[in-house]
C-alpha atoms as a PDB file:
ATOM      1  CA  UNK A   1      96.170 110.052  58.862  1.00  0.00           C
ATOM      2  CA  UNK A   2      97.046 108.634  62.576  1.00  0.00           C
ATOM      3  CA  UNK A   3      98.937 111.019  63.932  1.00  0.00           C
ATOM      4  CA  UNK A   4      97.483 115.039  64.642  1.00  0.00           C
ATOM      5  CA  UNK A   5     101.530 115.730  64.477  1.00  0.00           C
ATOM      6  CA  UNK A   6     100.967 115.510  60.264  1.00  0.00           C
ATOM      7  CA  UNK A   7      99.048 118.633  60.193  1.00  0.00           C
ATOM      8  CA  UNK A   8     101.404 119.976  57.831  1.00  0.00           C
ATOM      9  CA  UNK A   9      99.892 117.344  55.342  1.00  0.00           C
ATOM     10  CA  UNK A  10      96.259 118.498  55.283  1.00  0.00           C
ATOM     11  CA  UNK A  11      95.283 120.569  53.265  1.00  0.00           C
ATOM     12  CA  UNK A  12      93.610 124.046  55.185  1.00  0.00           C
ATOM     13  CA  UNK A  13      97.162 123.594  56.230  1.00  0.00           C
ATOM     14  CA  UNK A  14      99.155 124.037  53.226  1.00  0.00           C
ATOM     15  CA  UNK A  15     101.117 126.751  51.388  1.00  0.00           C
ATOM     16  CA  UNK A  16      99.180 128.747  48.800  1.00  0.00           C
ATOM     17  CA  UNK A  17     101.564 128.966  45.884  1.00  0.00           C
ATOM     18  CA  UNK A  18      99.193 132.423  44.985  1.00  0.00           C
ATOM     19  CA  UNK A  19     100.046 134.234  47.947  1.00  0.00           C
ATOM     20  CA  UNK A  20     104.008 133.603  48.312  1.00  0.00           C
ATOM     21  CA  UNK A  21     104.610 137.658  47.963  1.00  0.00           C
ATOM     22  CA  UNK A  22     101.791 138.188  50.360  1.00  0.00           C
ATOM     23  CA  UNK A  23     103.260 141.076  52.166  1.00  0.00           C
ATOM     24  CA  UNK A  24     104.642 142.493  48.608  1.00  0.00           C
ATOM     25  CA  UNK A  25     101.100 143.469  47.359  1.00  0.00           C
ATOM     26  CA  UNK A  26      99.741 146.649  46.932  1.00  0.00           C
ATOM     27  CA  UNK A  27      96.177 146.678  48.970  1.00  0.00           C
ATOM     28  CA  UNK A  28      94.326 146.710  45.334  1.00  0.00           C
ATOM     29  CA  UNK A  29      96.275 143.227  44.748  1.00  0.00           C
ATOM     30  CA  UNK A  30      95.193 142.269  47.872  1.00  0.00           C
ATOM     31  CA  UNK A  31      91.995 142.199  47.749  1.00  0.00           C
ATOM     32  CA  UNK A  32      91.902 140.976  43.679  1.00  0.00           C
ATOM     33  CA  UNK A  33      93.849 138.216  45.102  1.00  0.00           C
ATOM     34  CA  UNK A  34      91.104 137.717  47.911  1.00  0.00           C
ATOM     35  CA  UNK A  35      88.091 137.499  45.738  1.00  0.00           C
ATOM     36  CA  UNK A  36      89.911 135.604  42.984  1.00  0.00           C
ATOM     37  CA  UNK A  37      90.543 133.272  45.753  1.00  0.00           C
ATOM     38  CA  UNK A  38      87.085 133.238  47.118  1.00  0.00           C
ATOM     39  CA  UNK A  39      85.420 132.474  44.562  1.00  0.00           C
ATOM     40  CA  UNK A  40      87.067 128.482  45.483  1.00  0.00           C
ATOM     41  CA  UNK A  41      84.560 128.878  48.240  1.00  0.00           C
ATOM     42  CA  UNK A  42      81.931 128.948  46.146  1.00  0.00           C
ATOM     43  CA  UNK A  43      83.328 126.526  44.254  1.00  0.00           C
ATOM     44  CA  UNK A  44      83.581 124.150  47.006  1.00  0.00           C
ATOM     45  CA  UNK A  45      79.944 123.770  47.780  1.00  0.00           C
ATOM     46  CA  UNK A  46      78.662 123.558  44.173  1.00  0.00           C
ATOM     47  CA  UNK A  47      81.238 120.428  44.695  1.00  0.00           C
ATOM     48  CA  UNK A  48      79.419 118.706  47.827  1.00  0.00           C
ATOM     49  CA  UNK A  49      76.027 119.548  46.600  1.00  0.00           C
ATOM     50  CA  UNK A  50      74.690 115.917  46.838  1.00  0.00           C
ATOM     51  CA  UNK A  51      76.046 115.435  50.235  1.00  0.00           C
ATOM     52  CA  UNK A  52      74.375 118.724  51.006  1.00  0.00           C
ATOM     53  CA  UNK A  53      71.127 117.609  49.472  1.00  0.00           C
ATOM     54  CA  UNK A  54      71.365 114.396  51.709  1.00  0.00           C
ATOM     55  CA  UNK A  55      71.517 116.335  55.021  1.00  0.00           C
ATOM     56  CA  UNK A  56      68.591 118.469  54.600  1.00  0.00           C
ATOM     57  CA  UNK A  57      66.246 115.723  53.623  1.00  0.00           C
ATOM     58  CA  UNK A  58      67.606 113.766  56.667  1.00  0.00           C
ATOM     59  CA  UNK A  59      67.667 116.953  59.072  1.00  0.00           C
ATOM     60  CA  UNK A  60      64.598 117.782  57.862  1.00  0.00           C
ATOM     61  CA  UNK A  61      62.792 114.406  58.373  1.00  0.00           C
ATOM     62  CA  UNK A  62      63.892 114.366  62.210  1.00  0.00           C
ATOM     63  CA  UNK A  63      62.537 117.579  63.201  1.00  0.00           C
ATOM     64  CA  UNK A  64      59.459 116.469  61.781  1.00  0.00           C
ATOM     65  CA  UNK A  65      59.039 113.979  64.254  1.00  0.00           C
ATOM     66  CA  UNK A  66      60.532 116.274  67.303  1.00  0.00           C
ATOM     67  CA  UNK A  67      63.786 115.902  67.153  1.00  0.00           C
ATOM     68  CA  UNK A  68      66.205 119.016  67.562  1.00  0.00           C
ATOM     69  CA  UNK A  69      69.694 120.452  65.612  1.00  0.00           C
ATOM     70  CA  UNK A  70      72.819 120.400  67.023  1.00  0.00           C
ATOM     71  CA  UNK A  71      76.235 122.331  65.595  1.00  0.00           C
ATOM     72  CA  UNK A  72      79.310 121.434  67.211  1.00  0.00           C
ATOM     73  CA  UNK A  73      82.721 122.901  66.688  1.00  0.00           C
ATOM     74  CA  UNK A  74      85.886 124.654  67.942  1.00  0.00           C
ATOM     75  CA  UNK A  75      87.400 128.005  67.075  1.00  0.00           C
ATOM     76  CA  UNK A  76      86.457 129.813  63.899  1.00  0.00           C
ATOM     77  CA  UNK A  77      83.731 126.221  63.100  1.00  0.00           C
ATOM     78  CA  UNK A  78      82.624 126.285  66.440  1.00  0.00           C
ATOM     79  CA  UNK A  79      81.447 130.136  65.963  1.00  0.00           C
ATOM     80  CA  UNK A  80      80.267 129.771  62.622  1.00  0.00           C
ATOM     81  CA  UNK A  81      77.662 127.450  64.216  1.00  0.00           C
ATOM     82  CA  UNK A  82      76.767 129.180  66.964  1.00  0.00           C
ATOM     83  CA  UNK A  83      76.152 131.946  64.777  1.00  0.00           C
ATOM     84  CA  UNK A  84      74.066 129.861  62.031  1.00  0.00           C
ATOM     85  CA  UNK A  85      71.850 128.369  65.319  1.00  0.00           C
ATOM     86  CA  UNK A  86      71.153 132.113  66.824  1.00  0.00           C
ATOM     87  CA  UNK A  87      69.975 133.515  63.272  1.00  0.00           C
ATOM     88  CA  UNK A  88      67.086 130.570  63.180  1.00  0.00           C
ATOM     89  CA  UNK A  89      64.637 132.550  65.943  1.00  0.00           C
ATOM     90  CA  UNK A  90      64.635 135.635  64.423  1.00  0.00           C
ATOM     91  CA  UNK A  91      64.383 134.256  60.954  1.00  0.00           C
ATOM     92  CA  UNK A  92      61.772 131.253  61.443  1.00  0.00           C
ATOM     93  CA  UNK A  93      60.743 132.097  64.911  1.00  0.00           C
ATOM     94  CA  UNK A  94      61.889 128.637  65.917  1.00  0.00           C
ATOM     95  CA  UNK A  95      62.025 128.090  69.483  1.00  0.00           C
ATOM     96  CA  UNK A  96      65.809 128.482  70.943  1.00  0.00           C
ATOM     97  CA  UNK A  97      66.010 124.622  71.489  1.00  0.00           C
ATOM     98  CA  UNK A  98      65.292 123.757  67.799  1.00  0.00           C
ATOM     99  CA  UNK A  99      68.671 124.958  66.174  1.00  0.00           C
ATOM    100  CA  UNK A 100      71.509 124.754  68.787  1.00  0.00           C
ATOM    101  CA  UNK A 101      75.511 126.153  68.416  1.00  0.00           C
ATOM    102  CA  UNK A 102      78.238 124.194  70.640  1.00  0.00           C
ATOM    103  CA  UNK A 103      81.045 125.732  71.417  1.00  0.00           C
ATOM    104  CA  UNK A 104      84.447 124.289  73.011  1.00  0.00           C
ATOM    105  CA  UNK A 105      84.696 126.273  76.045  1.00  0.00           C
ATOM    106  CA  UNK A 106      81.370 127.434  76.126  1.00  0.00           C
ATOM    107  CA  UNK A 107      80.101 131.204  75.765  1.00  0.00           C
ATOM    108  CA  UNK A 108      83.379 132.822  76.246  1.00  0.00           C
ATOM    109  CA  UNK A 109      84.961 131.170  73.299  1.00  0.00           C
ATOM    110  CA  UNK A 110      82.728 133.039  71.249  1.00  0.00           C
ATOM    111  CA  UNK A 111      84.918 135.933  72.041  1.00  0.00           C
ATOM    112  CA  UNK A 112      88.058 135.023  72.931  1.00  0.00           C
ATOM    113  CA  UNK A 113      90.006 132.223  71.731  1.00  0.00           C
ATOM    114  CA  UNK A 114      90.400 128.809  73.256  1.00  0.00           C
ATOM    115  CA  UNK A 115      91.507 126.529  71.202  1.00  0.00           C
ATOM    116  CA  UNK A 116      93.268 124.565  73.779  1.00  0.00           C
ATOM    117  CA  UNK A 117      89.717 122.973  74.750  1.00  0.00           C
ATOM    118  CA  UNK A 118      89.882 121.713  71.395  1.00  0.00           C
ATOM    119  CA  UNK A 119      92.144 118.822  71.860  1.00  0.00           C
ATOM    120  CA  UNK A 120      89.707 117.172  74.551  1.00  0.00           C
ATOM    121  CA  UNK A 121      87.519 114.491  73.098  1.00  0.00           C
ATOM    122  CA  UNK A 122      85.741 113.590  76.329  1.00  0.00           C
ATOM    123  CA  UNK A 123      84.577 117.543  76.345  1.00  0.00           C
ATOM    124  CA  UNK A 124      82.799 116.889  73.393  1.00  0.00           C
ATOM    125  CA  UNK A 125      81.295 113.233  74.240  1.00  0.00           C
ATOM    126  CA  UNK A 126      80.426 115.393  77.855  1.00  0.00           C
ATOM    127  CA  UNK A 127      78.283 118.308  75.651  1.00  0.00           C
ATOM    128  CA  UNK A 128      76.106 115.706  74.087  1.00  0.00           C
ATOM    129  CA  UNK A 129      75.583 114.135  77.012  1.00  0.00           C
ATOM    130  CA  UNK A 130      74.328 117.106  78.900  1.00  0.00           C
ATOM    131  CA  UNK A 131      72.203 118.229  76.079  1.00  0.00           C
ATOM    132  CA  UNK A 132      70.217 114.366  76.230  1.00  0.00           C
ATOM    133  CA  UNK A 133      71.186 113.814  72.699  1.00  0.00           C
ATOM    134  CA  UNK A 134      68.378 111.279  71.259  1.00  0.00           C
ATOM    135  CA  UNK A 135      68.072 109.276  68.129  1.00  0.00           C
ATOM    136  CA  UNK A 136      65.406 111.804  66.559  1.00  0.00           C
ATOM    137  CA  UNK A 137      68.185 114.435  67.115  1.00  0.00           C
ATOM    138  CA  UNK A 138      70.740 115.714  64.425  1.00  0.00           C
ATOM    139  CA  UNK A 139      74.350 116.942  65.139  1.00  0.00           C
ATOM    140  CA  UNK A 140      76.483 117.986  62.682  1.00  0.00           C
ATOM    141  CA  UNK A 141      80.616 118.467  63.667  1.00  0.00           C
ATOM    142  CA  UNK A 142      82.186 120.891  62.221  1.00  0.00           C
ATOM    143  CA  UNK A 143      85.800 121.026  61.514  1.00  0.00           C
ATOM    144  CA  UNK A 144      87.567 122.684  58.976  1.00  0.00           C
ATOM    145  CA  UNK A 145      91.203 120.481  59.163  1.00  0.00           C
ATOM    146  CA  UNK A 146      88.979 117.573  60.355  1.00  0.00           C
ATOM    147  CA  UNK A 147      91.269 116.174  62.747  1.00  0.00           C
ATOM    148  CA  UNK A 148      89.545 118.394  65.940  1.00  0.00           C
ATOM    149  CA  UNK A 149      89.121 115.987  68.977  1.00  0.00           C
ATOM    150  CA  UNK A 150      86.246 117.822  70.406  1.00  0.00           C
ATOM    151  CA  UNK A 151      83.950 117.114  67.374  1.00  0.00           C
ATOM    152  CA  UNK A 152      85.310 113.730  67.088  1.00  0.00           C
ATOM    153  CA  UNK A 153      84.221 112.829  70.443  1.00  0.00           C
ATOM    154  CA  UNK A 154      81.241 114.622  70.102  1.00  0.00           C
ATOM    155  CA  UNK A 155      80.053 112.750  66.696  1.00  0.00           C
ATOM    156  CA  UNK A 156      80.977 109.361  68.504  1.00  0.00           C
ATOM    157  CA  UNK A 157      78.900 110.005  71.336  1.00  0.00           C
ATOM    158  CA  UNK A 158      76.111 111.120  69.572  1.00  0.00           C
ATOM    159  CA  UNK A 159      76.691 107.928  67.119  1.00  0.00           C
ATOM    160  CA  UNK A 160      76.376 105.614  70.375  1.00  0.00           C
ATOM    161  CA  UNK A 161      73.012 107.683  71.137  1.00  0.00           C
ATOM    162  CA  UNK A 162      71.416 106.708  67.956  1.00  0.00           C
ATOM    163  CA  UNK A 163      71.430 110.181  66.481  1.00  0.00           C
ATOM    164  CA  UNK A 164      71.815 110.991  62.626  1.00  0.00           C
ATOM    165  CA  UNK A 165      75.452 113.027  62.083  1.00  0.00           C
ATOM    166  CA  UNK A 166      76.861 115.087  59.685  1.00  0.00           C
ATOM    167  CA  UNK A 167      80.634 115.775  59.164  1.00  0.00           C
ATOM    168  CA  UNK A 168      81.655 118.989  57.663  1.00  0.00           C
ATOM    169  CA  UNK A 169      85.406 119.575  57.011  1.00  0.00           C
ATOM    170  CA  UNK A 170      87.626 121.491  54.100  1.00  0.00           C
ATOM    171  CA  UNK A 171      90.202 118.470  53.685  1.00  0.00           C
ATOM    172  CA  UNK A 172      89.791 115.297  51.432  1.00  0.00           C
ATOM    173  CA  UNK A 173      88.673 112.195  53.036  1.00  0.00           C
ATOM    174  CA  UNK A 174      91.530 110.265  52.156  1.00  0.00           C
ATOM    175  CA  UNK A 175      93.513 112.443  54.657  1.00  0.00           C
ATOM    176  CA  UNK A 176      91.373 112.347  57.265  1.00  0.00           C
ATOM    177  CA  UNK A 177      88.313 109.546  56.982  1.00  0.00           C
ATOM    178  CA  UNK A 178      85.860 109.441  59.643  1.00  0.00           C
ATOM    179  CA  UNK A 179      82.422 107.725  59.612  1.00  0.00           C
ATOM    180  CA  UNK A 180      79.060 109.803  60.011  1.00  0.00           C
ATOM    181  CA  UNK A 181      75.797 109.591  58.097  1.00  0.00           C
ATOM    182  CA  UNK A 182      76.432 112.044  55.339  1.00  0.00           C
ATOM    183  CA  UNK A 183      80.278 113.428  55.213  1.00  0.00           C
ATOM    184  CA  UNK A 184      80.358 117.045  53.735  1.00  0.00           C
ATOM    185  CA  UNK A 185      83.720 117.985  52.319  1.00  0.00           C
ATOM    186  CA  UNK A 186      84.239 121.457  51.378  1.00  0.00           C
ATOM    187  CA  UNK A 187      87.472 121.814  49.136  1.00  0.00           C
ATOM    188  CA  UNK A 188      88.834 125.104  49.173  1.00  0.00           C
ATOM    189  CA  UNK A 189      92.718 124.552  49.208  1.00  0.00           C
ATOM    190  CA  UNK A 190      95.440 126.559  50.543  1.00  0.00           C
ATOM    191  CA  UNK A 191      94.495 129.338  52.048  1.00  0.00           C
ATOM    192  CA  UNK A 192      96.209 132.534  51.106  1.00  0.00           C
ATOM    193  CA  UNK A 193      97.185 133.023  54.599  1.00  0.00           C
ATOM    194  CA  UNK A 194      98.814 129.589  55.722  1.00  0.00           C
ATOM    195  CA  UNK A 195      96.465 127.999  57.916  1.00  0.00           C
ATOM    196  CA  UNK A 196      94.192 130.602  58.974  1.00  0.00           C
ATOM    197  CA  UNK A 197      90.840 128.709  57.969  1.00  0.00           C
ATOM    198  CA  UNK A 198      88.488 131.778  59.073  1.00  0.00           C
ATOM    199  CA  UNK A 199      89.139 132.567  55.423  1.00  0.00           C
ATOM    200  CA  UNK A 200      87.969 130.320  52.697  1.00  0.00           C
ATOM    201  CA  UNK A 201      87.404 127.621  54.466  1.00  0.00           C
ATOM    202  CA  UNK A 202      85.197 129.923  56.756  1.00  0.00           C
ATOM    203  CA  UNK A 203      83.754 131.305  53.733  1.00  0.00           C
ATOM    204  CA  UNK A 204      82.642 127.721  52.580  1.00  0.00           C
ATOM    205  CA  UNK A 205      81.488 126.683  55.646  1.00  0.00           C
ATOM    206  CA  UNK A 206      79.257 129.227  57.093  1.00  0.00           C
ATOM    207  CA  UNK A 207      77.512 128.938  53.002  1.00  0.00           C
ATOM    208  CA  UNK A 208      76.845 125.173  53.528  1.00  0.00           C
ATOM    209  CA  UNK A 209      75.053 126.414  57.168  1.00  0.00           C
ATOM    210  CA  UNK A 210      73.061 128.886  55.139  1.00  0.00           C
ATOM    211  CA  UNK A 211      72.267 126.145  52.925  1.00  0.00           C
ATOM    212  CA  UNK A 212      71.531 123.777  55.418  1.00  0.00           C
ATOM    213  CA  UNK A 213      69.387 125.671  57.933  1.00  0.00           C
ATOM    214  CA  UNK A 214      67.353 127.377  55.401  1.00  0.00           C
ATOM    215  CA  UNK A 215      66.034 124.303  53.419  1.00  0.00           C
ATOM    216  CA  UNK A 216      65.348 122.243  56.071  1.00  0.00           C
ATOM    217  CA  UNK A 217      63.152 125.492  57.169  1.00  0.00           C
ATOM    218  CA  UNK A 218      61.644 125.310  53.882  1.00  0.00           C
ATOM    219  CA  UNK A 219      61.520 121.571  53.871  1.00  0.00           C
ATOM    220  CA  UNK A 220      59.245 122.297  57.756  1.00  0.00           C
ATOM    221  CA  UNK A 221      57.231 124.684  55.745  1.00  0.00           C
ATOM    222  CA  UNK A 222      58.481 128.137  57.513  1.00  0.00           C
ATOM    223  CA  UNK A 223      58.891 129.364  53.863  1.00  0.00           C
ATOM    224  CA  UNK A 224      55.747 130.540  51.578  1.00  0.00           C
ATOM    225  CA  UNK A 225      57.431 130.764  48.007  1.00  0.00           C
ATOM    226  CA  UNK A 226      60.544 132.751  49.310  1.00  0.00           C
ATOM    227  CA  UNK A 227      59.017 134.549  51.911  1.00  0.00           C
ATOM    228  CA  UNK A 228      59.835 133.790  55.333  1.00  0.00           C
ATOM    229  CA  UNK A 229      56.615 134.013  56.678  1.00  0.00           C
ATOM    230  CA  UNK A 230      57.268 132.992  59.998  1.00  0.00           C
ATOM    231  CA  UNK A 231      59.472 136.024  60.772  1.00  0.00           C
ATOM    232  CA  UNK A 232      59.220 136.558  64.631  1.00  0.00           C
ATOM    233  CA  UNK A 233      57.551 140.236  64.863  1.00  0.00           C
ATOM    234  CA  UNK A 234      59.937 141.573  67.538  1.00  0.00           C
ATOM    235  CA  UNK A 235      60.844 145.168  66.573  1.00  0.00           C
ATOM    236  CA  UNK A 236      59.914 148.095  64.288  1.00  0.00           C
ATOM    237  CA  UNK A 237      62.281 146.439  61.292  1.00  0.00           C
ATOM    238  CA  UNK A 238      60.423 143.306  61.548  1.00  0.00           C
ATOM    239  CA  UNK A 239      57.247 144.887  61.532  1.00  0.00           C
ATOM    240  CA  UNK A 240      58.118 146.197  58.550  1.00  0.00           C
ATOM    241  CA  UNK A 241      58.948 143.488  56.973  1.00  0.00           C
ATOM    242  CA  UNK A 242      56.273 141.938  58.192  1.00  0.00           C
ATOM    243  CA  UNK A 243      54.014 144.356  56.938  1.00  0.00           C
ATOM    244  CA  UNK A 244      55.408 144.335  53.766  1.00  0.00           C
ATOM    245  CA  UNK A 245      54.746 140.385  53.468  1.00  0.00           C
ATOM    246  CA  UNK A 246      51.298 140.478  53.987  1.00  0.00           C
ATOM    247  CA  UNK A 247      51.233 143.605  51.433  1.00  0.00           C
ATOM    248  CA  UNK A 248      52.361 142.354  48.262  1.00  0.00           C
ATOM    249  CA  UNK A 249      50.603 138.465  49.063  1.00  0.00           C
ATOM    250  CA  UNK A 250      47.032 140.157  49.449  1.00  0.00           C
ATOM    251  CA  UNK A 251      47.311 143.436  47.999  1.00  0.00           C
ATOM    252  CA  UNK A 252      46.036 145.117  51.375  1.00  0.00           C
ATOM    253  CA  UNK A 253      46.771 148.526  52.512  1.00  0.00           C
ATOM    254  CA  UNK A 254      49.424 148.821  54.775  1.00  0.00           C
ATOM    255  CA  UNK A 255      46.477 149.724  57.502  1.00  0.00           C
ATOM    256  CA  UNK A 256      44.885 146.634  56.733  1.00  0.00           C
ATOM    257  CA  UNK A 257      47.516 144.809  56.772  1.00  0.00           C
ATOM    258  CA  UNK A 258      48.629 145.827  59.889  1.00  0.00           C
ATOM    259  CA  UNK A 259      45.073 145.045  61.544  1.00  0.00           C
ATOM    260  CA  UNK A 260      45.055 141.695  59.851  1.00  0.00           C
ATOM    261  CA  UNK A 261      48.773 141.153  61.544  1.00  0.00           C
ATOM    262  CA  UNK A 262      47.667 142.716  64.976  1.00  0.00           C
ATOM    263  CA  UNK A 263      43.872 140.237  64.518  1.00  0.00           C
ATOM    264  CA  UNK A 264      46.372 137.309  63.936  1.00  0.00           C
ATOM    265  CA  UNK A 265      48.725 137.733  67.267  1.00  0.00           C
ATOM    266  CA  UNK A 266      51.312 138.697  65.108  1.00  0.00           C
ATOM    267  CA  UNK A 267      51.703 135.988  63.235  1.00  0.00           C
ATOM    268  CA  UNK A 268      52.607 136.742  59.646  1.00  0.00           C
ATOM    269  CA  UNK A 269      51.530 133.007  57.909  1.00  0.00           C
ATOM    270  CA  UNK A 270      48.353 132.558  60.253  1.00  0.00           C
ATOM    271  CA  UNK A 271      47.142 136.647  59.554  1.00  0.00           C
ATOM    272  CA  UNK A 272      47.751 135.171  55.455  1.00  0.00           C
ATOM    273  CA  UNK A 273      45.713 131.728  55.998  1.00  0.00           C
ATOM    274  CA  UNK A 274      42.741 134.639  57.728  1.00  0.00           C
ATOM    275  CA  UNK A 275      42.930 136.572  55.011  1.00  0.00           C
ATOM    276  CA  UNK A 276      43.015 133.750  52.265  1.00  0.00           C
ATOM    277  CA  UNK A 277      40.255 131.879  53.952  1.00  0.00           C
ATOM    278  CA  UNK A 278      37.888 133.616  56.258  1.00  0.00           C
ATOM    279  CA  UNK A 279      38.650 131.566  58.728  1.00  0.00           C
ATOM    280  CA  UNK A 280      39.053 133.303  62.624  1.00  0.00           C
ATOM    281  CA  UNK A 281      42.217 133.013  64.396  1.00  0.00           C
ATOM    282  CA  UNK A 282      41.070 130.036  65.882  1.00  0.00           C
ATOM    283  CA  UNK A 283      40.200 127.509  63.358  1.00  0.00           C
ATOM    284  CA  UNK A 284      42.698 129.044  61.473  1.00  0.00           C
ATOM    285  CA  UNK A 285      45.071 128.079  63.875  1.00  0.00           C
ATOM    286  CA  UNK A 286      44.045 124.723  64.242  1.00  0.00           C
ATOM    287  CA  UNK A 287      44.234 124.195  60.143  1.00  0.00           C
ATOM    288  CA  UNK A 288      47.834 125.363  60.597  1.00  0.00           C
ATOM    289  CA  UNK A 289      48.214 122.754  63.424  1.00  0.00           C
ATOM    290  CA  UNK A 290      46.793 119.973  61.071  1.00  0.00           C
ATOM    291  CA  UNK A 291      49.134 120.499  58.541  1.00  0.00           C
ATOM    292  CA  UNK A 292      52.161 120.875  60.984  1.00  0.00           C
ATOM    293  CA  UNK A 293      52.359 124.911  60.354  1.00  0.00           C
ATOM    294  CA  UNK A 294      52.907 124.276  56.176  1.00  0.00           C
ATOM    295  CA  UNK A 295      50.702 127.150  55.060  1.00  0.00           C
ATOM    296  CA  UNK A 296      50.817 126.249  51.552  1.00  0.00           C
ATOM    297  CA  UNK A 297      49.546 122.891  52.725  1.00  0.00           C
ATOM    298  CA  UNK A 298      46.951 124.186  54.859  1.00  0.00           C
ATOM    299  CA  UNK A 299      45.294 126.715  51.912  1.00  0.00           C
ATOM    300  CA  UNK A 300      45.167 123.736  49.937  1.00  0.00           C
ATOM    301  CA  UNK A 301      43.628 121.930  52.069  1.00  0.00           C
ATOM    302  CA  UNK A 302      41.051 124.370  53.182  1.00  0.00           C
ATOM    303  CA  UNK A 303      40.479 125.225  49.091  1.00  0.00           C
ATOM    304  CA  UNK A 304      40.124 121.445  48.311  1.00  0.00           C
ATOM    305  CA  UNK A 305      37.759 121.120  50.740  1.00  0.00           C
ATOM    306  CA  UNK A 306      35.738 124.020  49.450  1.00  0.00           C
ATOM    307  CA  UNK A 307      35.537 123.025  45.847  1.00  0.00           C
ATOM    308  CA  UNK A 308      34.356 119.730  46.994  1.00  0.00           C
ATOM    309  CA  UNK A 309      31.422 121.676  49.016  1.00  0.00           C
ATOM    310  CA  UNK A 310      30.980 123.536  46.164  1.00  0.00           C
ATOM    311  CA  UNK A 311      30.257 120.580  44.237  1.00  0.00           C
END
């Protein structure tokens, strides 16, 4: 495509032949017609699953050696990512600079629209600047019509900084091609409200983030089985739940669980490694710090070590 004039053409832009007596349907039809639609979203990821694949191995491998991740978008994409960055602290108890959202127009996009900022490349080349974009760092665009300036100058920037990029967008690349180191299309078709891509093409996208984010926090070993047992301990819910980790992993009491959380700093995989090993905060610590925080590793490690002793 070389002209943004041929939006018409793409297809997040086209007409859903599904929904033509859209404002005929009883609500019931409505939403049948909604999840019969959704379900495309679903759909749509099973379909980029190897590009998916690629992009956590890759993501993954550069935060191993420091480097940070970077979402970039406008409008419904831009939010999507902002919202997939601020749910990695909580969740992994990542520091804020590990997972980052960008936003055309900053903050106050997140609430009120300005798309307008959207059509200004050098905006987006300017964000990756001020963030000191490296080559251990990772930034993935996200557009859903794939034609958005912003993320286009954004990408190129970070291309000419020698960082890895990812390009997520709901239309085919022979509509609009564009050159990154692992291109994520999402297909979800017509939506059933012309245009508006907050809906399936939303849908899609914020389940690729949740894909995304979540194995490469398993791939950096935040994850024991599927427990996420670097939950930051922060209020009474995640004290629960934190709680409830350590229960059903060591078969403690909830009182000794909670002294074994409290003896740990509050630190749901180290108070495990204690518990699992003996070993006091410190040197259990350090083990963790050996093994770059991979629990599983570090019980391995320490139980390896003891059979050979043993021997």
């Amino acid at each position: 495509m070389t002209n943004l004039q041929e939006r018409g053409h793409l297809l997040t832009e086209q007409v859903n032949p599904n929904s033509l007596n859209l404002d005929r349907l009883a609500s019931l039809e409505l939403v049948e017609l909604f999840n019969s639609e959704d379900q495309k979203a679903v759909a749509a990821v099973a379909g980029a699953k190897n590009e998916l694949a690629q992009a956590i191995d890759m993501t993954a491998a550069r935060l191993r050696q420091g480097g940070r991740l970077f979402y970039i978008g406008a409008g419904t994409s831009g939010r999507l990512g902002v919202l997939d960055a601020a749910e990695c602290p909580p969740t992994f108890c990542t520091p804020p600079e590990l997972v980052q959202g960008i936003i055309a127009g900053g903050a106050g996009a997140l609430v009120r629209s300005s798309e307008d900022l959207e059509d200004r490349a050098q905006d987006g080349a300017g964000a990756i600047a001020q963030r000191q974009i490296t080559q251990l760092d990772v930034v993935v665009g996200i557009t859903a019509g794939g034609t958005t300036p912003f993320v286009h100058g954004a990408l190129r920037a970070a291309r000419q900084r020698g960082a890895a990029t990812i390009f997520i967008a709901c239309v085919p690349r022979s509509q609009v091609p564009f050159e990154a180191d692992v291109d994520i299309r999402l297909l979800t078709g017509p939506e059933i409200l012309a245009g508006s891509t907050r809906l399936k093409a939303g849908t899609a996208t914020k389940l690729a983030l949740n894909i995304l984010s979540t194995c490469v926090m398993v791939g950096l070993g935040k994850v024991y089985g599927n427990r996420m047992v670097d939950v930051a301990v922060t209020n009474h819910k995640l004290r629960d739940r934190a709680l409830g980790i350590l229960q059903d992993l060591t078969g403690l009491s909830r009182d000794a669980a909670g002294f074994l959380l409290e003896r740990s700093g509050k630190w749901v995989k180290l108070a495990l490694l204690m518990h699992w090993t003996d070993l006091p905060k410190s040197e259990g610590s350090k083990l963790l710090a050996e093994h770059q925080g991979n629990l599983r590793a570090a019980v391995d490690s320490y139980q390896g070590k003891s059979e050979g002793v043993k021997e």
